[in-house]
Protein backbone atom coordinates (compact mmCIF):
# COMPACT_ATOMS: atom_id res chain seq x y z
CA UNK A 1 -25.65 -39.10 -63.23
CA UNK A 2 -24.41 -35.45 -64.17
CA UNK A 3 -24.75 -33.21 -61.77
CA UNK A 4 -26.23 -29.63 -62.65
CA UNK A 5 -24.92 -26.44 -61.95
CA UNK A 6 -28.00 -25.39 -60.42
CA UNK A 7 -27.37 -28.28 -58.34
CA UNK A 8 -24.09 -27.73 -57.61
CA UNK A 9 -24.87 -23.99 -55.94
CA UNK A 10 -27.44 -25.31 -54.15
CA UNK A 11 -25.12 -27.42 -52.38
CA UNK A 12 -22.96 -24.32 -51.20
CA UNK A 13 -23.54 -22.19 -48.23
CA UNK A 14 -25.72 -19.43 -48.72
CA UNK A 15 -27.51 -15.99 -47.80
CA UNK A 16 -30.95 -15.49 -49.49
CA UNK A 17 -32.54 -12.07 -49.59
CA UNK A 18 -36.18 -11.84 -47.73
CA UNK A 19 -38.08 -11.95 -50.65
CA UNK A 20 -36.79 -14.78 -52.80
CA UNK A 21 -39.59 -16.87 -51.79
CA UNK A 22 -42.13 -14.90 -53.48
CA UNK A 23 -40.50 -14.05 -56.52
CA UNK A 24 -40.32 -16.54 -59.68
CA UNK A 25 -37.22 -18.38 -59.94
CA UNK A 26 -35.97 -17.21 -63.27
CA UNK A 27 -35.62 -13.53 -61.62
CA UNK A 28 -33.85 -14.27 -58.79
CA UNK A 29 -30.87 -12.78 -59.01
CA UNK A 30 -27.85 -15.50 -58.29
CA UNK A 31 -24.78 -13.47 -57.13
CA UNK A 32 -21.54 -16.39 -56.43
CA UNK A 33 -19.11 -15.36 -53.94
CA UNK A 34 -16.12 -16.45 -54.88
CA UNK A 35 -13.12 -17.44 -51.95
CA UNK A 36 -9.77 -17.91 -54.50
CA UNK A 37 -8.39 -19.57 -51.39
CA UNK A 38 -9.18 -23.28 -49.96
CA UNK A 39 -10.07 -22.16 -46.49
CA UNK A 40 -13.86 -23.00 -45.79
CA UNK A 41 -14.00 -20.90 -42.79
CA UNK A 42 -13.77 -17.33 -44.48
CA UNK A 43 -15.99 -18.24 -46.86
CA UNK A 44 -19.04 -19.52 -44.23
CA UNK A 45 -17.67 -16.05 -42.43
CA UNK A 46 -18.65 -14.16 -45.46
CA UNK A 47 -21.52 -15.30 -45.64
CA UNK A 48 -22.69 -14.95 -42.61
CA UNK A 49 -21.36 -11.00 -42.62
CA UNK A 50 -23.84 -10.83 -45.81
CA UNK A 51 -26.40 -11.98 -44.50
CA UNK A 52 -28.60 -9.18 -43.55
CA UNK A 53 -27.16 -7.17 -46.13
CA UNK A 54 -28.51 -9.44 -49.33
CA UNK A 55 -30.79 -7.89 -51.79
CA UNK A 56 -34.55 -9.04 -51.14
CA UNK A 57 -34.58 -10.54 -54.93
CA UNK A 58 -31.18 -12.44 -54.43
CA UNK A 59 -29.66 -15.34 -53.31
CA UNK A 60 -25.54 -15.15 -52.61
CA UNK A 61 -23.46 -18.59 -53.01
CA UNK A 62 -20.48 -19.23 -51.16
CA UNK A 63 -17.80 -20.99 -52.94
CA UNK A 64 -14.46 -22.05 -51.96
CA UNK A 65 -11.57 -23.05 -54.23
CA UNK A 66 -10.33 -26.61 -54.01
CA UNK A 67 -8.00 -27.41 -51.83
CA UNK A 68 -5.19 -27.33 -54.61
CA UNK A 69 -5.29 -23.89 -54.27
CA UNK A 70 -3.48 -21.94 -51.16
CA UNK A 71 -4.89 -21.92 -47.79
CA UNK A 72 -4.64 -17.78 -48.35
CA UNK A 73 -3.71 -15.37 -50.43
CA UNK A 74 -0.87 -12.81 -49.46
CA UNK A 75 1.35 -12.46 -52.77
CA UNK A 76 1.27 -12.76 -56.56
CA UNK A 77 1.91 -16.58 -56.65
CA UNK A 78 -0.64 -17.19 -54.49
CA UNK A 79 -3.22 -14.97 -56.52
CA UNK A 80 -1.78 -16.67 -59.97
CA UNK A 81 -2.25 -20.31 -58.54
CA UNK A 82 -5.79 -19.87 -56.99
CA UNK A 83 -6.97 -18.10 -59.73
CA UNK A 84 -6.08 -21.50 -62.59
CA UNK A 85 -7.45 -23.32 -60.14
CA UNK A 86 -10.81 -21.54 -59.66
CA UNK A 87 -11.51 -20.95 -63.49
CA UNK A 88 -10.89 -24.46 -64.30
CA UNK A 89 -12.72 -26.02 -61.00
CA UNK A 90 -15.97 -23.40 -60.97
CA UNK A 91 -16.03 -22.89 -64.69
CA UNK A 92 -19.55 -24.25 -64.83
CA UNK A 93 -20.91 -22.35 -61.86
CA UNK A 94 -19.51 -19.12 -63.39
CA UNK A 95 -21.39 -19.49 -66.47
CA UNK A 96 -24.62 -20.05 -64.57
CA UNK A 97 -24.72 -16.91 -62.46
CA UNK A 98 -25.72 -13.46 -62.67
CA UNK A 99 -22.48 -11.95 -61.17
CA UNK A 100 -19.50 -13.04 -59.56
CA UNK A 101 -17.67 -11.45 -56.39
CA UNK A 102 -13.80 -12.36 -55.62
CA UNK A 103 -13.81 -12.50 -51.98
CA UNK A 104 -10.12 -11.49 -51.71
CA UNK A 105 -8.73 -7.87 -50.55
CA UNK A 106 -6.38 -7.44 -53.24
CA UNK A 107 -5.55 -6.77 -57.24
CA UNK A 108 -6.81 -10.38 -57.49
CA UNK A 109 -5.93 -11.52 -60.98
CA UNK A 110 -9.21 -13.71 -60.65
CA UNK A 111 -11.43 -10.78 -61.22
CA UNK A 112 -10.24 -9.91 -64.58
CA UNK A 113 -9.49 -13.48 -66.01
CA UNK A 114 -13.55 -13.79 -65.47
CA UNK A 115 -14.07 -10.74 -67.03
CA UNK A 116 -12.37 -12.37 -70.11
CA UNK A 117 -14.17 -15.24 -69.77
CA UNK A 118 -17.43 -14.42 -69.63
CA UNK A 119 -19.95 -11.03 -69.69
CA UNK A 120 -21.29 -11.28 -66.25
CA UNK A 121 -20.10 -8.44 -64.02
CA UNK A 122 -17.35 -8.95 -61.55
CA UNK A 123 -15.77 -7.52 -59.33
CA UNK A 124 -13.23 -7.79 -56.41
CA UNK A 125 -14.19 -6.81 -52.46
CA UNK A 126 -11.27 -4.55 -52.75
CA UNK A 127 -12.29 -2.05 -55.69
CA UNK A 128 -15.76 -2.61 -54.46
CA UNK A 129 -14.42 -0.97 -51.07
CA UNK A 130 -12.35 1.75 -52.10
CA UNK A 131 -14.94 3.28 -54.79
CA UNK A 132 -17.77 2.51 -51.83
CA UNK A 133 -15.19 4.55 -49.58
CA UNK A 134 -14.83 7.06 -52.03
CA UNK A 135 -18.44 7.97 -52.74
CA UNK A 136 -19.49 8.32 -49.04
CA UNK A 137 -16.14 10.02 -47.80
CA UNK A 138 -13.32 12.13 -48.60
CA UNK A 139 -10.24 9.95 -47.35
CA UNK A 140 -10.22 6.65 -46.65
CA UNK A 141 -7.71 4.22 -44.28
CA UNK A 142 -7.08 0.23 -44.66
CA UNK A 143 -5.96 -1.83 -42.25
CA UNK A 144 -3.73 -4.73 -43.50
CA UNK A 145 -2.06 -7.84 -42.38
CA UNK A 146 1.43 -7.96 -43.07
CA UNK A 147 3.71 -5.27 -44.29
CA UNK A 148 3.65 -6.83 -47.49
CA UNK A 149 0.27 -6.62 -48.12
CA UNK A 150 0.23 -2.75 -47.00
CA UNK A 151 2.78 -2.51 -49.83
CA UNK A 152 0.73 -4.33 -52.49
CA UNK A 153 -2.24 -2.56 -51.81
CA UNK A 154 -0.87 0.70 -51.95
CA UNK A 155 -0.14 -0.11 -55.39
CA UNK A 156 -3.71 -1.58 -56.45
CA UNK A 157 -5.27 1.76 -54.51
CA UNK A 158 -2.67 3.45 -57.39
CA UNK A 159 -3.96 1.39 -60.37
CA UNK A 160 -7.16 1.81 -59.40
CA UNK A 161 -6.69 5.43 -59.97
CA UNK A 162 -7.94 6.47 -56.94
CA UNK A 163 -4.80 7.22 -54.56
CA UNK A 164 -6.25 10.78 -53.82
CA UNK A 165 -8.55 9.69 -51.96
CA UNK A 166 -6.46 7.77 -49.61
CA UNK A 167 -5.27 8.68 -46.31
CA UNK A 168 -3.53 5.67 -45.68
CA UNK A 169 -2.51 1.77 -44.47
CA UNK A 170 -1.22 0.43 -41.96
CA UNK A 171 -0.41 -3.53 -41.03
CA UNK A 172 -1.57 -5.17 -38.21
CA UNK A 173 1.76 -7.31 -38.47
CA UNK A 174 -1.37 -10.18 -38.48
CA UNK A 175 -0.27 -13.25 -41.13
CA UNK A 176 -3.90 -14.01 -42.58
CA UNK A 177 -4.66 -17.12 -41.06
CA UNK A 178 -3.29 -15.56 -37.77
CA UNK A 179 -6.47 -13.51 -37.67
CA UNK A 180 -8.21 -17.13 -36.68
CA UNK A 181 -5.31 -19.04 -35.18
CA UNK A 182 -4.51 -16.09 -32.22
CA UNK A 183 -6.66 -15.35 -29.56
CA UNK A 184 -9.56 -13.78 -30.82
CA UNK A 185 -9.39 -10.58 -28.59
CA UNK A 186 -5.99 -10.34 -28.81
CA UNK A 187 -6.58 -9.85 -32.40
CA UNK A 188 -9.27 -7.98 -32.34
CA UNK A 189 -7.21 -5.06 -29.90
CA UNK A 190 -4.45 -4.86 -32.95
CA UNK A 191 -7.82 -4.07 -34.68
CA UNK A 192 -8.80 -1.39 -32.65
CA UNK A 193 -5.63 -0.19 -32.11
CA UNK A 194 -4.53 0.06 -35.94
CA UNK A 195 -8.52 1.59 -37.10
CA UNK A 196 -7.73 4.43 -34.15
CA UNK A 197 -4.49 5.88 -35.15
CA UNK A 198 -5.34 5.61 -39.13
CA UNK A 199 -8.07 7.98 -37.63
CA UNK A 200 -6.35 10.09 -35.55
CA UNK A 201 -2.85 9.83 -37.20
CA UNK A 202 -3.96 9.99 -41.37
CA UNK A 203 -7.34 11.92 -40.31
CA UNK A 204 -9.36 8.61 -41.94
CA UNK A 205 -12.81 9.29 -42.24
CA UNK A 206 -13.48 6.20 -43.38
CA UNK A 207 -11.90 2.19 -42.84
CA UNK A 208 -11.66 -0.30 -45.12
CA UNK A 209 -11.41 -4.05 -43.95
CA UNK A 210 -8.34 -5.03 -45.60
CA UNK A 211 -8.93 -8.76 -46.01
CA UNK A 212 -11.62 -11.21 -46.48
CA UNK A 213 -10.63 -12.97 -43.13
CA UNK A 214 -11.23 -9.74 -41.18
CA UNK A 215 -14.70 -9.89 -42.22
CA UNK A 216 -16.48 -10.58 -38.73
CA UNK A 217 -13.85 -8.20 -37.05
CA UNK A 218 -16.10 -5.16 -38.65
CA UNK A 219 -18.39 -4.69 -35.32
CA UNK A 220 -15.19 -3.80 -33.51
CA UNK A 221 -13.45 -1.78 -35.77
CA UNK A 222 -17.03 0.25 -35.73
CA UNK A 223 -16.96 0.26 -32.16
CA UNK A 224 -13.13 1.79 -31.33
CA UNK A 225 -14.03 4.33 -34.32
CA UNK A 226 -17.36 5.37 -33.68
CA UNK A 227 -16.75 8.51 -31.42
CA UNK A 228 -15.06 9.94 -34.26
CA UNK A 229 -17.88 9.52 -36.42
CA UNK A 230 -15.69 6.93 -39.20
CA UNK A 231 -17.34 4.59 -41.02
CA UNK A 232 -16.16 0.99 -41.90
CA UNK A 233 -16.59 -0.45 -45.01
CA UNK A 234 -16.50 -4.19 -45.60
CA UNK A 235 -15.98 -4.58 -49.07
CA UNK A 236 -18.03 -8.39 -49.38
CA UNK A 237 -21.09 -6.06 -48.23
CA UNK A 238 -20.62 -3.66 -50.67
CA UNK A 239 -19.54 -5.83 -53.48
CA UNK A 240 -22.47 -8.06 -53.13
CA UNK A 241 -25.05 -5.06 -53.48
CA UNK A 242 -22.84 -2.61 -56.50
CA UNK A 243 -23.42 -6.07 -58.02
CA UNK A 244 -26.49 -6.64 -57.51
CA UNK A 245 -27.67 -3.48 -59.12
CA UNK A 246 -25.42 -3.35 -62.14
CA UNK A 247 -27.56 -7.05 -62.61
CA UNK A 248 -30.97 -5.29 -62.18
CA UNK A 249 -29.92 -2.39 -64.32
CA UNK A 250 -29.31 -4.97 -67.24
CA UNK A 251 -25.09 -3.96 -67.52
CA UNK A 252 -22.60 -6.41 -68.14
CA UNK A 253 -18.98 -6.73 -69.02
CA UNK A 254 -17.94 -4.82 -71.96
CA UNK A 255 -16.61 -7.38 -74.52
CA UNK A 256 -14.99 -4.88 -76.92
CA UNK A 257 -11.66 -3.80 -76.04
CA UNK A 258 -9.19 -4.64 -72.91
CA UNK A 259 -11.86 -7.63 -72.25
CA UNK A 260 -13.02 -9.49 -75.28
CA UNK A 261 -13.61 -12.99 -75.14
CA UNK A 262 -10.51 -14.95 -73.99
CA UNK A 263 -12.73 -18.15 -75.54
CA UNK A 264 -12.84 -16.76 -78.49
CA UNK A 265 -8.96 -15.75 -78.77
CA UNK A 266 -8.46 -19.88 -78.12
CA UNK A 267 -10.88 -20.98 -80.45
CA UNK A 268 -9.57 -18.74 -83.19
CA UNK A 269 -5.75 -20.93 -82.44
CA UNK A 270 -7.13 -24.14 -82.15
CA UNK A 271 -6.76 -24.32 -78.49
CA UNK A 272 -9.17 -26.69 -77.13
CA UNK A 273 -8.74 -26.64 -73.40
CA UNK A 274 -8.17 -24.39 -70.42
């Protein structure tokens, strides 16, 4: 027997907002978190960060790409290969939901294949963070893993058209799977110790959590920053509820232009598959 999609999501982890039980299904808001890489733990990390932060008409699905796809993401191969593997392996699951959220801290190529795809809004915790950061303060800091991922996202905080607003990054030196596989407070003191001189070197005034796996690290950044009055942005937080309200205000990907249907563009060459 097929299985359903609704189905399917049921089976993933999941955060549910506090009033989902007293609003009719077919306006609950369904809001799939997407983890391009095939580590289980950030995702269940994610969504335990969420949580508390889910919108009371919504319920947030945590899925992780199959275990073709990289263990994490830290260059362009990496982003290329996880993101075939998620379109073809979640495909259905896309299709059903009301929005989708790339849980990777980067120019993940992932975001914008979907927005080809399909007209639900997307976005990446990485743009969600920066414009977040941007709204609430005047320049904002990330902390990074390694150098090369500093590098990288200096460039996406360019091509997001936004690089006025940054003060700047700095790299922990952390690989990402290091950020589990070290001792946890050992970790967590690069942390600190990066968050406190982006404040007190590049006069932050707000942090951004540069990578999905530094998720549950956010308490203490907060608390080495706090008596400077910085706030710390986690971008699956903030993705999840800039979603969520481009879905209640009815908007969805504009299909004219830069992303018109990729489907289409096949069907219109005789390309069957994907």
């Amino acid at each position: 027997m097929a299985v359903s999609s609704n189905d399917e999501l049921e089976l993933l982890p999941q955060a549910k907002g506090s009033c989902i039980d007293s609003i009719e299904p077919n306006r609950v808001q369904k809001i799939l978190l997407i983890n391009p890489n095939s580590t289980k733990l950030m995702t269940f990390n994610c969504i335990k960060m969420v949580e508390q932060y889910v919108p009371p008409d919504a319920i947030v699905y945590g899925y992780t790409a199959p275990q073709t796809a990289p263990t994490t993401v830290e260059g362009h191969l990496d982003g290329v290969i996880s993101s075939a593997d998620v379109m073809r392996d979640a495909y259905k699951l896309i299709a059903y939901v009301d929005a989708c959220l790339v849980a990777c801290f980067s120019e993940h190529p992932l975001v914008n294949c979907i927005r080809e795809e399909f007209d639900v809004p997307v976005c990446g915790i990485m743009e969600a963070a920066i414009y977040s950061a941007k709204i609430i303060g005047g320049r904002f800091g990330i902390i990074t893993t390694v150098y090369r991922s500093q590098i990288r996202h200096e460039d996406g905080v360019k091509n997001y058209g936004i690089s006025n607003g940054c003060a700047g990054l700095l790299s922990t030196g952390l690989k990402v799977a290091e950020l589990h596989t070290k001792p946890r407070e050992e970790v967590l003191e690069i942390m600190r110790n990066v968050a406190t001189k982006l404040v007190k070197e590049k006069e932050a005034d707000t942090l951004l959590l540069g990578c999905a796996g530094m998720t549950d690290m956010k308490l203490a950044v907060e608390e080495a920053v706090k008596p400077y009055g910085v706030i710390v942005i986690d971008g699956v937080v903030a993705g999840v509820n800039i979603l969520s309200g481009f879905v209640r205000s009815g908007l969805q990907t504009s299909k004219r232009g830069l992303f018109c249907s990729s489907l289409e563009s096949r069907t219109a060459r005789g390309q069957t598959w994907l």
